[in-house]
PDB file of N, CA and C in Angstrom:
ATOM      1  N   UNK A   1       2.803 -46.294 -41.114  1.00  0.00           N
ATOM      2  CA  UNK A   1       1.897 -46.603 -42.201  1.00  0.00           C
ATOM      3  C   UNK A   1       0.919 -47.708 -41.793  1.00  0.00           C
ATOM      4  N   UNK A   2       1.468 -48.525 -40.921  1.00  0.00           N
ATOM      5  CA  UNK A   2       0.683 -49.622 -40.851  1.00  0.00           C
ATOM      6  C   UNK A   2      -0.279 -49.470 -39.719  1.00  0.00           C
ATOM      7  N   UNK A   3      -0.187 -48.756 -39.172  1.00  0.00           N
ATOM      8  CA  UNK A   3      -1.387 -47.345 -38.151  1.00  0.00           C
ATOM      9  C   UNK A   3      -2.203 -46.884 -38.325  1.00  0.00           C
ATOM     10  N   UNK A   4      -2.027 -46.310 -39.397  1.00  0.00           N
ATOM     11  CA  UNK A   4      -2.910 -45.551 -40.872  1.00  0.00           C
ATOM     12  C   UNK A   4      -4.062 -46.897 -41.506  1.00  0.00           C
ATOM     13  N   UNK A   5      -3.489 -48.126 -41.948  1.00  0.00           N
ATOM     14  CA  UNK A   5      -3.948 -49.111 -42.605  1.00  0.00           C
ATOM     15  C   UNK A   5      -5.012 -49.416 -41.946  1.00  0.00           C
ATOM     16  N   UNK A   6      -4.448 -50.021 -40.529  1.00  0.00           N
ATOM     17  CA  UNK A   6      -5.446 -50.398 -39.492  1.00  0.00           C
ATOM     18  C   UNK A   6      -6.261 -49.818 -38.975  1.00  0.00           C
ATOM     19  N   UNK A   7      -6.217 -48.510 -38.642  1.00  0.00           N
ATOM     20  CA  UNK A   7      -7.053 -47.738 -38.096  1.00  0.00           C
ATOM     21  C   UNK A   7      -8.170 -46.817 -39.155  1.00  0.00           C
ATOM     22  N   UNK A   8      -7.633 -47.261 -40.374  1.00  0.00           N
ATOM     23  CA  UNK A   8      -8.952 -46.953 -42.062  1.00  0.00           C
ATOM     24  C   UNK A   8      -9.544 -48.229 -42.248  1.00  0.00           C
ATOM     25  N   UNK A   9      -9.323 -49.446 -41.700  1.00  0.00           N
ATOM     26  CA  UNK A   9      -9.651 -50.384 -42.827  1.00  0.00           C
ATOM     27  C   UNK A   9     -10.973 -50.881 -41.716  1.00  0.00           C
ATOM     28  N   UNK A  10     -11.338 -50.950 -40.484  1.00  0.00           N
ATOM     29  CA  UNK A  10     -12.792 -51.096 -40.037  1.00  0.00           C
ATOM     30  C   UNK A  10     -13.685 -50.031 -40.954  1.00  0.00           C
ATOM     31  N   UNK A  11     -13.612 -48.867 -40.312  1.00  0.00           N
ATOM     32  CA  UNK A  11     -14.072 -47.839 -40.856  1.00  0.00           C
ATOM     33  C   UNK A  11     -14.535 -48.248 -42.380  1.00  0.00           C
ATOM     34  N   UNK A  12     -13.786 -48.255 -43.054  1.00  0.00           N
ATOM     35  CA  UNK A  12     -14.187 -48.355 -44.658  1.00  0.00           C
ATOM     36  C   UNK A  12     -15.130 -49.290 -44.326  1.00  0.00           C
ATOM     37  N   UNK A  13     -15.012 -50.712 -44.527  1.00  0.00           N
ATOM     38  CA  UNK A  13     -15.567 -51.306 -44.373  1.00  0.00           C
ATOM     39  C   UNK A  13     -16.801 -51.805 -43.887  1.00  0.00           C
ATOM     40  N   UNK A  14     -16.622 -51.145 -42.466  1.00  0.00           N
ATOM     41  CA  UNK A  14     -18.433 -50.645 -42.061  1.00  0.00           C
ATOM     42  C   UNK A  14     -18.827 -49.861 -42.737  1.00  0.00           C
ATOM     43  N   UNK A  15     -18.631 -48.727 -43.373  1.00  0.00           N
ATOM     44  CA  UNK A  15     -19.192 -47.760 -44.166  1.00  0.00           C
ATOM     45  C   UNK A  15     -20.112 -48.038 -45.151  1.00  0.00           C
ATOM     46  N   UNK A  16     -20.145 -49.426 -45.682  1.00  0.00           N
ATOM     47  CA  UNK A  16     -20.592 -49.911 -46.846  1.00  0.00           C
ATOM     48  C   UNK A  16     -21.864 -51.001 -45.858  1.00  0.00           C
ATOM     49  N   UNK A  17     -21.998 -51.172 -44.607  1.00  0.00           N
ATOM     50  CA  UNK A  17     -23.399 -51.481 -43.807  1.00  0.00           C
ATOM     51  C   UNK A  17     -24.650 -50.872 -44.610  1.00  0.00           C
ATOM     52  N   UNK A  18     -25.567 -51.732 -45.102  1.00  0.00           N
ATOM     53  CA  UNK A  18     -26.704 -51.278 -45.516  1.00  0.00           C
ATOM     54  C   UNK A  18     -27.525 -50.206 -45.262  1.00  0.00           C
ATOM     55  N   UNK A  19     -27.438 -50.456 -43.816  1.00  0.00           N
ATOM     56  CA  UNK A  19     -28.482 -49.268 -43.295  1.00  0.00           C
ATOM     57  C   UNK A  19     -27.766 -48.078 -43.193  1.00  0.00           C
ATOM     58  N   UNK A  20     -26.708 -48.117 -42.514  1.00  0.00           N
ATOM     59  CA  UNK A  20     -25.852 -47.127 -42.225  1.00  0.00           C
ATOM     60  C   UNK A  20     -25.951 -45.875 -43.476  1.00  0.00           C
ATOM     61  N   UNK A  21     -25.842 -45.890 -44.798  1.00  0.00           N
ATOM     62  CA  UNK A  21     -26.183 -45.335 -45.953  1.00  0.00           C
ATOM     63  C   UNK A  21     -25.248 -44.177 -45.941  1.00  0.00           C
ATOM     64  N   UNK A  22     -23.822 -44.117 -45.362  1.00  0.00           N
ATOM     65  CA  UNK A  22     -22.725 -43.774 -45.094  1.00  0.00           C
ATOM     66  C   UNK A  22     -22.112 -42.957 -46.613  1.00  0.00           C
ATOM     67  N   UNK A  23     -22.098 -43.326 -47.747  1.00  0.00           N
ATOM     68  CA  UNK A  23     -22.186 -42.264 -48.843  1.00  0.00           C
ATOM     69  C   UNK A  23     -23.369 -41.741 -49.579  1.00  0.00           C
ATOM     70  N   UNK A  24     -24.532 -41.412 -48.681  1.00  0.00           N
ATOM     71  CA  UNK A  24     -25.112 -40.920 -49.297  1.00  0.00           C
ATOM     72  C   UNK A  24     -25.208 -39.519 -49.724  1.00  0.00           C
ATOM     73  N   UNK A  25     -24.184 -38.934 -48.876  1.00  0.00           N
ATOM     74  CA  UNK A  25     -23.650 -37.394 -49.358  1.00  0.00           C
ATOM     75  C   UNK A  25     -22.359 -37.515 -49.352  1.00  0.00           C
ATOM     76  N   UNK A  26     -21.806 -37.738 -50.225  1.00  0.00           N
ATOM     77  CA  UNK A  26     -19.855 -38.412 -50.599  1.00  0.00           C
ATOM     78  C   UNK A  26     -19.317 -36.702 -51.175  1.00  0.00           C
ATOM     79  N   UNK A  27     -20.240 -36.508 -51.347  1.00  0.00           N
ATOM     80  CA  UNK A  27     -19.756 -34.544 -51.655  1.00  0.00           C
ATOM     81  C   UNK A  27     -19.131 -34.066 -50.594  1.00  0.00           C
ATOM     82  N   UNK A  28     -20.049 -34.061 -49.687  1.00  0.00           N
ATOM     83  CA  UNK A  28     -19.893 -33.366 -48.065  1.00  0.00           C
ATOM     84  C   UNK A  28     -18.577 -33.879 -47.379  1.00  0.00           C
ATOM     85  N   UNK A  29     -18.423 -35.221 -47.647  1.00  0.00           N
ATOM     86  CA  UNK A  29     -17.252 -36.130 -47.391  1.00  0.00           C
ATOM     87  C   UNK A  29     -15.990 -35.428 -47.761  1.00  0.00           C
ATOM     88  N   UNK A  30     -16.328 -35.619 -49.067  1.00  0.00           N
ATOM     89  CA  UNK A  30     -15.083 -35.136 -49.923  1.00  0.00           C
ATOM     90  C   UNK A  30     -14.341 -33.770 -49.723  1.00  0.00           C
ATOM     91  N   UNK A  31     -15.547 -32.933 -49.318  1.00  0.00           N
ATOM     92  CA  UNK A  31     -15.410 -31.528 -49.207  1.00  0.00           C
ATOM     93  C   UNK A  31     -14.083 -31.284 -47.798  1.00  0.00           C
ATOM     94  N   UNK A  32     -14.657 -32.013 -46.809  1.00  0.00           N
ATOM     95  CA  UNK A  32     -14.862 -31.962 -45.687  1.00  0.00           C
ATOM     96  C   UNK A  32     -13.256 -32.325 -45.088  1.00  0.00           C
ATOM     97  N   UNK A  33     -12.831 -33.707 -45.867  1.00  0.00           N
ATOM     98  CA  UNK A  33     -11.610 -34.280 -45.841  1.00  0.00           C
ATOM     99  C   UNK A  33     -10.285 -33.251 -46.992  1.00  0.00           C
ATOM    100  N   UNK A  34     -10.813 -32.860 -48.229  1.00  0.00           N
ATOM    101  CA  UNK A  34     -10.388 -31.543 -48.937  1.00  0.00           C
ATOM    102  C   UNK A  34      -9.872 -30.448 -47.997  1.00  0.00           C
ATOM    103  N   UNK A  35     -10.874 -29.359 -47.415  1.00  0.00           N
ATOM    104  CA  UNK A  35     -10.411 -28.814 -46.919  1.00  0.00           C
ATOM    105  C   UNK A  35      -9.652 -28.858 -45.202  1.00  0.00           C
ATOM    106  N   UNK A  36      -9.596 -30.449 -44.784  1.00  0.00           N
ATOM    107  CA  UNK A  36      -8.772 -31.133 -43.417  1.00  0.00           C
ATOM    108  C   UNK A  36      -7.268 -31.165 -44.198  1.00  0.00           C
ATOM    109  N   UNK A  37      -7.450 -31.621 -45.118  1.00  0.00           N
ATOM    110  CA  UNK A  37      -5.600 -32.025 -45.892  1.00  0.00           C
ATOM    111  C   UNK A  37      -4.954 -30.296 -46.836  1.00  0.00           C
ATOM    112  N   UNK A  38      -5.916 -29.205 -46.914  1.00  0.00           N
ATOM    113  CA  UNK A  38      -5.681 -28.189 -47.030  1.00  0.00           C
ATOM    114  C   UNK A  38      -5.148 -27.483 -46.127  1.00  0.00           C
ATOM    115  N   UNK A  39      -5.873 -27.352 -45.615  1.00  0.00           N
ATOM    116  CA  UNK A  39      -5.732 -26.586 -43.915  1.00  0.00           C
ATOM    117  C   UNK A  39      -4.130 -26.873 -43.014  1.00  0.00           C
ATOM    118  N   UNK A  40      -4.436 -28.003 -42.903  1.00  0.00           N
ATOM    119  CA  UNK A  40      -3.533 -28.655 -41.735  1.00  0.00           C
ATOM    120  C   UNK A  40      -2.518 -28.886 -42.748  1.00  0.00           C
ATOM    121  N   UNK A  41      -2.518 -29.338 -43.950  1.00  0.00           N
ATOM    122  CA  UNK A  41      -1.342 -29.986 -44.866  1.00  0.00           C
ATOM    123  C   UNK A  41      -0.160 -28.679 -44.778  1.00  0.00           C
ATOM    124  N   UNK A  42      -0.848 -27.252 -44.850  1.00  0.00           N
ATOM    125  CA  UNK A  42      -0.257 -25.999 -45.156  1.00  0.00           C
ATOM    126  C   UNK A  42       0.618 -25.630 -44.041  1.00  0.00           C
ATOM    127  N   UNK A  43      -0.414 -26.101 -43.023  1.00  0.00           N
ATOM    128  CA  UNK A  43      -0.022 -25.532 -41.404  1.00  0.00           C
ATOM    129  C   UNK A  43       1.231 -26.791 -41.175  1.00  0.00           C
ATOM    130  N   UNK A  44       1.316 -27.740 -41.823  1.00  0.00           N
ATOM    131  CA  UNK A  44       2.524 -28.949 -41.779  1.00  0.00           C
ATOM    132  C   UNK A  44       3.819 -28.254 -42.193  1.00  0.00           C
ATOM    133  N   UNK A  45       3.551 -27.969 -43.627  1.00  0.00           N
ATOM    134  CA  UNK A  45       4.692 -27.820 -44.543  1.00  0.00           C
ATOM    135  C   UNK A  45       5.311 -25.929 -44.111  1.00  0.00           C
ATOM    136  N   UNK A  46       4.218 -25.258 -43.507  1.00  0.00           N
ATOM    137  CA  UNK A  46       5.247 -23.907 -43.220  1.00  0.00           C
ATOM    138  C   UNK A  46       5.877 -24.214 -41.661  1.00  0.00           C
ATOM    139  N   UNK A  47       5.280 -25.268 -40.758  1.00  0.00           N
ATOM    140  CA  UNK A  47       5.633 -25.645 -39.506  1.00  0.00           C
ATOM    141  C   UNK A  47       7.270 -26.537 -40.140  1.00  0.00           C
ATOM    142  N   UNK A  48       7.245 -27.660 -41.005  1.00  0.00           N
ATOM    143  CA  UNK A  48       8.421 -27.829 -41.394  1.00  0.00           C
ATOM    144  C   UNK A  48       9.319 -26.867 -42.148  1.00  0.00           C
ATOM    145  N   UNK A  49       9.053 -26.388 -42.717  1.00  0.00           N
ATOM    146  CA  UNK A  49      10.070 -25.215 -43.638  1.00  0.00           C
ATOM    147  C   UNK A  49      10.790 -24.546 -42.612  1.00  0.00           C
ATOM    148  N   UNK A  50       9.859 -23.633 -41.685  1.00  0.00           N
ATOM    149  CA  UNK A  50      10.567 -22.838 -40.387  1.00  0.00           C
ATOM    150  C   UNK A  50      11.415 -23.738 -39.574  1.00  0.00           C
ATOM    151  N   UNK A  51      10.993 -25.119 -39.589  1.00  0.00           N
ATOM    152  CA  UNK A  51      12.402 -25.707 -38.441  1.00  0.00           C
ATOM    153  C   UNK A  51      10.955 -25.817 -36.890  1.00  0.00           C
ATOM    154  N   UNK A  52       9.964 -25.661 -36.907  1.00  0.00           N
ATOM    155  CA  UNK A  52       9.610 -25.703 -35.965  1.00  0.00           C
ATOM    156  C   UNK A  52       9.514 -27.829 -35.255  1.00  0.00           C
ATOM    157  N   UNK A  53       8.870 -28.455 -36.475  1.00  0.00           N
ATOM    158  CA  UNK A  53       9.403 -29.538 -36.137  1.00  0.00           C
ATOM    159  C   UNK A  53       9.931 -30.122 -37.455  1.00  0.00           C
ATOM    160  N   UNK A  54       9.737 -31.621 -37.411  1.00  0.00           N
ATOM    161  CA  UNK A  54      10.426 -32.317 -38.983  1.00  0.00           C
ATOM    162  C   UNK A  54      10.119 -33.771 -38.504  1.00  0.00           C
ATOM    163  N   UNK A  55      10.294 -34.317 -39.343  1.00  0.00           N
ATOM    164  CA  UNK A  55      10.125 -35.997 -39.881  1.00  0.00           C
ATOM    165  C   UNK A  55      11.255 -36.738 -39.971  1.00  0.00           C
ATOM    166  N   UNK A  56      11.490 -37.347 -38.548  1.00  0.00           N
ATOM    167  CA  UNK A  56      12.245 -38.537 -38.401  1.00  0.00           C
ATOM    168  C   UNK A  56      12.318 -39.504 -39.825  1.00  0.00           C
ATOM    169  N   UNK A  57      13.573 -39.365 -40.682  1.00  0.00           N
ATOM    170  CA  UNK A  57      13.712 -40.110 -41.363  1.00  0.00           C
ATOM    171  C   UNK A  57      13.134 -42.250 -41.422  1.00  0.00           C
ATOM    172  N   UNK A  58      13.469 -42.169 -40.280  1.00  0.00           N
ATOM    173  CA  UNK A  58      13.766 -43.481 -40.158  1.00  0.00           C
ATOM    174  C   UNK A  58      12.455 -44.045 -39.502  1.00  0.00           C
ATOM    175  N   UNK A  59      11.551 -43.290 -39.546  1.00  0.00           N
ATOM    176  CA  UNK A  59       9.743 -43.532 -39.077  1.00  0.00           C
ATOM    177  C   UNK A  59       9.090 -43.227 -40.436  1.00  0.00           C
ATOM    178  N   UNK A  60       9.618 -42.541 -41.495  1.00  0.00           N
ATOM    179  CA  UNK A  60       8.908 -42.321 -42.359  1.00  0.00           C
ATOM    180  C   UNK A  60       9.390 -42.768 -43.793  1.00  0.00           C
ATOM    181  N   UNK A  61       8.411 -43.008 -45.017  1.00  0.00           N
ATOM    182  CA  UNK A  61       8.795 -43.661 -46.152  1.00  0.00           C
ATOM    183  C   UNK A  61       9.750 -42.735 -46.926  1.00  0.00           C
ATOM    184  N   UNK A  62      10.434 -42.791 -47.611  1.00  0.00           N
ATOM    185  CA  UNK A  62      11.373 -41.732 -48.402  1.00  0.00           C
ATOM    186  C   UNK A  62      10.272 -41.159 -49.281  1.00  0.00           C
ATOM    187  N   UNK A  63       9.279 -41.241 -49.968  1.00  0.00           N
ATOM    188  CA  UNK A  63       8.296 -40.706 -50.218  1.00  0.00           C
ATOM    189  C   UNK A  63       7.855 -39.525 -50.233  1.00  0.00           C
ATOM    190  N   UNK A  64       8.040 -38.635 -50.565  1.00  0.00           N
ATOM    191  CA  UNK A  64       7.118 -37.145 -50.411  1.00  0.00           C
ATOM    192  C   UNK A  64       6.255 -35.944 -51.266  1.00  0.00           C
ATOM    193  N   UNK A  65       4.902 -35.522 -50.753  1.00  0.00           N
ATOM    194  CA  UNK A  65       4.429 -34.642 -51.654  1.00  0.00           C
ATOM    195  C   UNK A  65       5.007 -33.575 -50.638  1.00  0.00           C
ATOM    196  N   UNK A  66       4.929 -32.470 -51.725  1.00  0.00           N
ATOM    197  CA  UNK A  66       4.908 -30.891 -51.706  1.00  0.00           C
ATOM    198  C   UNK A  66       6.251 -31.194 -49.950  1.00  0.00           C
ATOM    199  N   UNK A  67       6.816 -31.957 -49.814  1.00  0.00           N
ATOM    200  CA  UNK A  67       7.755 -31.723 -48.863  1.00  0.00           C
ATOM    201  C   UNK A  67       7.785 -32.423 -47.796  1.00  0.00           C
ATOM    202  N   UNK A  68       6.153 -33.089 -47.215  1.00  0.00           N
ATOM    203  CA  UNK A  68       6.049 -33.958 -46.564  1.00  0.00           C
ATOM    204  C   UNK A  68       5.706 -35.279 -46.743  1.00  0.00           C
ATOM    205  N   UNK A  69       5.767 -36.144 -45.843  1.00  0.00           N
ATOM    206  CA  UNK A  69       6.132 -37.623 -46.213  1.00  0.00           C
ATOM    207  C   UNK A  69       4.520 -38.200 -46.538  1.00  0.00           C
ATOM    208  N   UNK A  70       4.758 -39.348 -46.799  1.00  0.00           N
ATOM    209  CA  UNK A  70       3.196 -39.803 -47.472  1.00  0.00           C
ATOM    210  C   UNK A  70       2.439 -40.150 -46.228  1.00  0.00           C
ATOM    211  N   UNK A  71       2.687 -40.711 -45.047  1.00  0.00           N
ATOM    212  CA  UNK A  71       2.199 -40.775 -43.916  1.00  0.00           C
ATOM    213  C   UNK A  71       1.543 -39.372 -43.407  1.00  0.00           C
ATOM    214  N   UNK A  72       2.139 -38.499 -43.051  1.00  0.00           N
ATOM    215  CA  UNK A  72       1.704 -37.569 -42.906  1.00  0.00           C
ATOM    216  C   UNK A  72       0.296 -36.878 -43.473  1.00  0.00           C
ATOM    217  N   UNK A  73       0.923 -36.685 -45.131  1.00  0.00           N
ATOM    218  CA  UNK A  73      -0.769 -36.425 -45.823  1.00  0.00           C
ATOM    219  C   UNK A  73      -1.723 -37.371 -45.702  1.00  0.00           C
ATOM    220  N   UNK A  74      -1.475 -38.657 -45.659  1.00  0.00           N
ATOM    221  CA  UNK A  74      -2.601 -39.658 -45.418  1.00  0.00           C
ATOM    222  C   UNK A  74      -3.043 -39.839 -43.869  1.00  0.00           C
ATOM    223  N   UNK A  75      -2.263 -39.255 -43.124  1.00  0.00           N
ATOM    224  CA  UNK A  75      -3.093 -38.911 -41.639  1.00  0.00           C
ATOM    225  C   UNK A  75      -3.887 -38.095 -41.449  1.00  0.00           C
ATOM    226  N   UNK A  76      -4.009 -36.815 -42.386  1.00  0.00           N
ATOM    227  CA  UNK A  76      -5.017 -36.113 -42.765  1.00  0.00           C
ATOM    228  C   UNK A  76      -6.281 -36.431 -43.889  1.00  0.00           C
ATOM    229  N   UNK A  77      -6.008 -37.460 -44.196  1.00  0.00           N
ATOM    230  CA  UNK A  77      -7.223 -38.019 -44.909  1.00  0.00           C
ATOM    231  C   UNK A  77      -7.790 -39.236 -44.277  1.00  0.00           C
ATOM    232  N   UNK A  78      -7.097 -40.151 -43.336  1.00  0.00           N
ATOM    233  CA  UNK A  78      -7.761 -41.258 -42.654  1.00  0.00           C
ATOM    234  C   UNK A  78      -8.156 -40.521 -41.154  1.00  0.00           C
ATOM    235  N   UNK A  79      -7.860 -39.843 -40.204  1.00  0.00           N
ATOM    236  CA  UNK A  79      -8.198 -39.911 -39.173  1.00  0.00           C
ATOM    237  C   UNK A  79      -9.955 -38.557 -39.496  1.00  0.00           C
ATOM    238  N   UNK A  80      -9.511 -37.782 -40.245  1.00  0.00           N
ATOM    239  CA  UNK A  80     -10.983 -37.160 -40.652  1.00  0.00           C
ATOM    240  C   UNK A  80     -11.916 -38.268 -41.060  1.00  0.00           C
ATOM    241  N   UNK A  81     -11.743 -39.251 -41.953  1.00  0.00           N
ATOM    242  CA  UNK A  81     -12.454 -40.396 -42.274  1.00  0.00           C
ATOM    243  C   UNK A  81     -12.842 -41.178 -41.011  1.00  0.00           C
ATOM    244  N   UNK A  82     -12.181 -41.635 -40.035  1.00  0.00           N
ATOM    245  CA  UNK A  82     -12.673 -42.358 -39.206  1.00  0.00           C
ATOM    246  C   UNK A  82     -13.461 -41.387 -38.382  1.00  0.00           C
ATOM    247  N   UNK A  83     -13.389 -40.098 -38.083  1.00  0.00           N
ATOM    248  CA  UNK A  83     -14.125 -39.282 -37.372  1.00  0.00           C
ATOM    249  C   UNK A  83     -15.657 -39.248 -38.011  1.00  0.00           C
ATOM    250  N   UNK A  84     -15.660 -38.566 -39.007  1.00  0.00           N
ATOM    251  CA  UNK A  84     -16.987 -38.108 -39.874  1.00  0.00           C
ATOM    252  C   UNK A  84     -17.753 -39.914 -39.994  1.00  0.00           C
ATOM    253  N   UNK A  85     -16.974 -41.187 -40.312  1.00  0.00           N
ATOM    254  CA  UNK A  85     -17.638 -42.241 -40.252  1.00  0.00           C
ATOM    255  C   UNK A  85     -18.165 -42.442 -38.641  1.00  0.00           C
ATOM    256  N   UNK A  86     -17.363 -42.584 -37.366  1.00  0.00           N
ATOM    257  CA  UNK A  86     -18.030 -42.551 -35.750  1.00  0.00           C
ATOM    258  C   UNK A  86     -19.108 -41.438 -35.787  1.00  0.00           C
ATOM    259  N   UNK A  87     -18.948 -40.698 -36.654  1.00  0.00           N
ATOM    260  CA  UNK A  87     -20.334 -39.221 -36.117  1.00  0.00           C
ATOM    261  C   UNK A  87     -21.284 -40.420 -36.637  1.00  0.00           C
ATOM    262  N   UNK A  88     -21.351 -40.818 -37.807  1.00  0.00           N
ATOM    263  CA  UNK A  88     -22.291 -41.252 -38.697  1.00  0.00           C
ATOM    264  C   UNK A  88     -22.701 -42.022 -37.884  1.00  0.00           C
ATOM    265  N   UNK A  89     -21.840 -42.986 -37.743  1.00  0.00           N
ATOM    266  CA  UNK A  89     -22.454 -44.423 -37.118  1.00  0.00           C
ATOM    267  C   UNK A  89     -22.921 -44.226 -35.612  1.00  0.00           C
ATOM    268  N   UNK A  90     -22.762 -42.984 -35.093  1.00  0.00           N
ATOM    269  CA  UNK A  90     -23.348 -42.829 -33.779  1.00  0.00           C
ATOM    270  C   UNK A  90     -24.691 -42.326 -34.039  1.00  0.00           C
ATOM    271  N   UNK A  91     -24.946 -41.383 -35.075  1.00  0.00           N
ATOM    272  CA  UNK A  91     -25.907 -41.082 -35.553  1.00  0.00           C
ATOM    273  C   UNK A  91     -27.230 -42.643 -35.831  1.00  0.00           C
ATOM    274  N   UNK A  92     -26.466 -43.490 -36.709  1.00  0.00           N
ATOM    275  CA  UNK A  92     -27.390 -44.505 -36.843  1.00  0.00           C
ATOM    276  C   UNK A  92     -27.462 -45.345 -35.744  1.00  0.00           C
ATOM    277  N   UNK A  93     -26.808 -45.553 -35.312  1.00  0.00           N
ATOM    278  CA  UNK A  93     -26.793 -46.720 -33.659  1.00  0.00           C
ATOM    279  C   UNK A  93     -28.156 -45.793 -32.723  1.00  0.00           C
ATOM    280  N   UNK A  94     -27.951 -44.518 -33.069  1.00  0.00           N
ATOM    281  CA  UNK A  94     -29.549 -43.331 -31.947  1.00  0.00           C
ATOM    282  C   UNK A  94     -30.512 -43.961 -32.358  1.00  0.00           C
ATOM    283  N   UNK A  95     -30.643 -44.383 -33.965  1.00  0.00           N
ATOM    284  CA  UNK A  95     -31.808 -44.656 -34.199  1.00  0.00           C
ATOM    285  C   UNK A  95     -32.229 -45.964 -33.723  1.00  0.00           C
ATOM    286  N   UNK A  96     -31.924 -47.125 -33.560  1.00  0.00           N
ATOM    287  CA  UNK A  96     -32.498 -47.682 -32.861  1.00  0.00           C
ATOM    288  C   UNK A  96     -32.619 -48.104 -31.450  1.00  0.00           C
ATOM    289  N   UNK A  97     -32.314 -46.773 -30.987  1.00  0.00           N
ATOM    290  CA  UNK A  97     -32.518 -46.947 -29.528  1.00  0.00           C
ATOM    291  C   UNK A  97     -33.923 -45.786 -28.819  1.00  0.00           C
ATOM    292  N   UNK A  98     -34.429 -45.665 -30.300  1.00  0.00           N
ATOM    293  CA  UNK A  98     -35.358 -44.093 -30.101  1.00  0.00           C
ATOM    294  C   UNK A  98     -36.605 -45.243 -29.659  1.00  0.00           C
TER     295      UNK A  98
END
């Protein structure tokens, strides 16, 4: 969890840089991270059901949606976040080097 914390909490934080203008399509965001925790969340929970792998108790919070642990679903919502924020901010860092 504390992986998760650290590795969201630059990110957020730059996100809100003036210029950067980082929610100015929070739809696309939303969409984008929606169907990452859809997708993969599904491909989690039939990969656990079958036995293919599982969740070390003792790495993870007793916590769980739909079967998997809260770490898990929130690794599918922070590491898409830090991705789609590096596109962005690579995007704005081009511009002043044009």
């Amino acid at each position: 969890m504390t992986v998760l914390i650290l590795s969201a909490a630059a990110p957020f934080i730059l996100s809100f840089w003036p210029g950067l203008k980082f929610y100015r399509n929070i739809r696309a965001l939303f969409i984008s991270i929606f169907l990452i925790v859809v997708i993969f969340g599904s491909w989690d929970i039939f990969a656990a059901y079958r036995g293919h792998w599982y969740f070390n108790p003792e790495g993870v919070l007793d916590f769980r949606i739909v079967n998997l642990p809260l770490e898990e679903l929130l690794f599918f919502v922070v590491i898409p976040f830090c991705c789609i924020f590096t596109w962005e901010a690579i995007k704005y860092l081009q511009g002043w080097f044009k």
